[in-house]
Protein backbone atom coordinates (compact mmCIF):
# COMPACT_ATOMS: atom_id res chain seq x y z
CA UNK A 1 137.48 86.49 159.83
CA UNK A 2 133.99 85.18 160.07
CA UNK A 3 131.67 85.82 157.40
CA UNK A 4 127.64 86.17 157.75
CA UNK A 5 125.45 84.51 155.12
CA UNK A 6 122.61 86.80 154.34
CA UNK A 7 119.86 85.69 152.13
CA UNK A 8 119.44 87.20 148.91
CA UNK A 9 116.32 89.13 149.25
CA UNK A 10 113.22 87.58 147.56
CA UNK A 11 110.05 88.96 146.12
CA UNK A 12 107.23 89.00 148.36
CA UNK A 13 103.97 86.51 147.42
CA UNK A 14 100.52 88.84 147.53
CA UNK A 15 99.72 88.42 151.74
CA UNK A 16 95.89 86.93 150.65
CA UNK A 17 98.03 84.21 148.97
CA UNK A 18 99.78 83.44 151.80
CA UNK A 19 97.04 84.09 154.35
CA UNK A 20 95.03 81.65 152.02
CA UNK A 21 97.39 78.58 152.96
CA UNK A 22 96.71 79.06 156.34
CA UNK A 23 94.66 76.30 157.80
CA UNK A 24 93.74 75.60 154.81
CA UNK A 25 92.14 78.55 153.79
CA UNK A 26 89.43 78.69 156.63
CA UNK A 27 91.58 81.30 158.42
CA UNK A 28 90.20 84.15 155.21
CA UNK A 29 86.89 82.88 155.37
CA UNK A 30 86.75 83.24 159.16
CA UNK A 31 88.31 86.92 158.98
CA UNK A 32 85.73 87.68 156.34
CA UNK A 33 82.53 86.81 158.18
CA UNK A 34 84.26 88.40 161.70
CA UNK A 35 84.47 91.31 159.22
CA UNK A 36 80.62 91.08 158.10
CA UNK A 37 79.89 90.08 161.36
CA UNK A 38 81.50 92.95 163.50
CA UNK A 39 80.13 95.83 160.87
CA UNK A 40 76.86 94.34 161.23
CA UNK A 41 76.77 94.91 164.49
CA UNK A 42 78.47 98.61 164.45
CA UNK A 43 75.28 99.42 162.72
CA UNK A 44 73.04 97.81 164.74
CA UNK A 45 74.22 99.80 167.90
CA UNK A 46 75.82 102.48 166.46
CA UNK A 47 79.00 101.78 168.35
CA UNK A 48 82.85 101.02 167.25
CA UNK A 49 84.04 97.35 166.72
CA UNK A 50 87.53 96.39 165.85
CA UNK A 51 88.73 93.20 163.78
CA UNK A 52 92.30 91.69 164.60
CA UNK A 53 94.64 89.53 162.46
CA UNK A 54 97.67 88.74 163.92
CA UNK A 55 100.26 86.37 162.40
CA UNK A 56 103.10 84.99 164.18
CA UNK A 57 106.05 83.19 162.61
CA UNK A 58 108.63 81.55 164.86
CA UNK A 59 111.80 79.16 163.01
CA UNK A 60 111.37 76.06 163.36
CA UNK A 61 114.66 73.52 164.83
CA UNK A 62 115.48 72.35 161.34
CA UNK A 63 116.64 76.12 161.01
CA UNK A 64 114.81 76.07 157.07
CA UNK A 65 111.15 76.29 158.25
CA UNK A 66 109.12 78.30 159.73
CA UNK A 67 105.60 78.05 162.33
CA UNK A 68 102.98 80.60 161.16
CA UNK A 69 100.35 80.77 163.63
CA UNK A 70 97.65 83.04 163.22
CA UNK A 71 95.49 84.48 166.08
CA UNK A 72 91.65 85.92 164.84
CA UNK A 73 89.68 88.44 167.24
CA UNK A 74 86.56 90.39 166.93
CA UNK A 75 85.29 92.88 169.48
CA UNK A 76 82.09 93.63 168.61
CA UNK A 77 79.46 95.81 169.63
CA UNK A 78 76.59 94.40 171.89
CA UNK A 79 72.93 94.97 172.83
CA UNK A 80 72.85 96.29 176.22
CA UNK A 81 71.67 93.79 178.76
CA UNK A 82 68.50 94.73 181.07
CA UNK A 83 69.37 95.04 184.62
CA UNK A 84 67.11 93.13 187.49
CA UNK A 85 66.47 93.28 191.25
CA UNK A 86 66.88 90.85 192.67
CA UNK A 87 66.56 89.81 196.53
CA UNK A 88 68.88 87.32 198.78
CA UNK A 89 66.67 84.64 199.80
CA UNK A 90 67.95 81.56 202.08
CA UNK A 91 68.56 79.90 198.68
CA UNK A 92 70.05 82.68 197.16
CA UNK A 93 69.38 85.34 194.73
CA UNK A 94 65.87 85.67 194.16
CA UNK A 95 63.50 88.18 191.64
CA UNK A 96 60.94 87.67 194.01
CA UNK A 97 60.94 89.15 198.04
CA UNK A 98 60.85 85.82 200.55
CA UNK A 99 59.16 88.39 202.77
CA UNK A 100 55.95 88.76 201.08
CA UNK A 101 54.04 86.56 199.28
CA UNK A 102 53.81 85.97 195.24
CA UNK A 103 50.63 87.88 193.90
CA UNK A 104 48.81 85.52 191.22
CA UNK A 105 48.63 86.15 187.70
CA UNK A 106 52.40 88.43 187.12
CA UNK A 107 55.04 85.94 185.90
CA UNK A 108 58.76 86.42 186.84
CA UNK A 109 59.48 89.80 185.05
CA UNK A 110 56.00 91.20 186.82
CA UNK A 111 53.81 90.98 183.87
CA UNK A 112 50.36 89.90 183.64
CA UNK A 113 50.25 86.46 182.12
CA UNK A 114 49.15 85.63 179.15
CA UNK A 115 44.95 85.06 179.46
CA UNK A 116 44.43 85.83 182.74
CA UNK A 117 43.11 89.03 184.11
CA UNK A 118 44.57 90.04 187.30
CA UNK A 119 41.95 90.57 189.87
CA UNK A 120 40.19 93.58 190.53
CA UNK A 121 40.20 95.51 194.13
CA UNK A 122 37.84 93.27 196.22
CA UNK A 123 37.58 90.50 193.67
CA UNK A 124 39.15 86.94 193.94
């Protein structure tokens, strides 16, 4: 008759102890600005964010130990980015057309430059 050894159970250390061993205690101060971070930005764009801790433990070959590796991820919200036209030129995307020419005084996003006037009908 074989007999199976099973471990006494033992009381359980507070998890912010344990977490705080965890690469040396970087792993709680990472978690805690992802935190700041992500709610920061839920604000800002009035959207939902999550935060994820996940902690993996696999034995290790001496059978006593155990690997704790710990995997951080924030999803936060973002701004929205600004779509663009843009034309395919021989060299390859392009803002501006290749069939016409560039009118004088716009820079790339078509806006008057800074301290010049565009040109008035008839006027060069």
């Amino acid at each position: 008759m074989s007999t199976t050894r099973t471990p006494d159970r033992i009381e359980a250390r507070p998890a912010e102890a344990v977490l705080h061993e965890i690469d040396g205690g970087r792993l709680l101060d990472d978690l805690s600005e992802m935190i700041r971070d992500t709610a920061e930005a839920c604000q800002t764009f009035e959207k939902v964010g999550t935060v994820t801790l996940v902690v993996k433990f696999a034995p290790n070959d001496d059978g006593e130990t155990l690997i704790v590796t710990p995997e951080l991820k924030a999803k936060a919200p973002q701004a929205p980015r600004k779509s663009r036209t843009f034309f395919m030129g021989d060299d390859g995307l392009r803002r501006d057309n290749p069939a016409q020419g560039r009118l004088d005084g716009f820079d790339e996003d078509d806006q008057p430059r800074a301290g010049r006037i565009a040109p008035k009908d008839g006027q060069s």
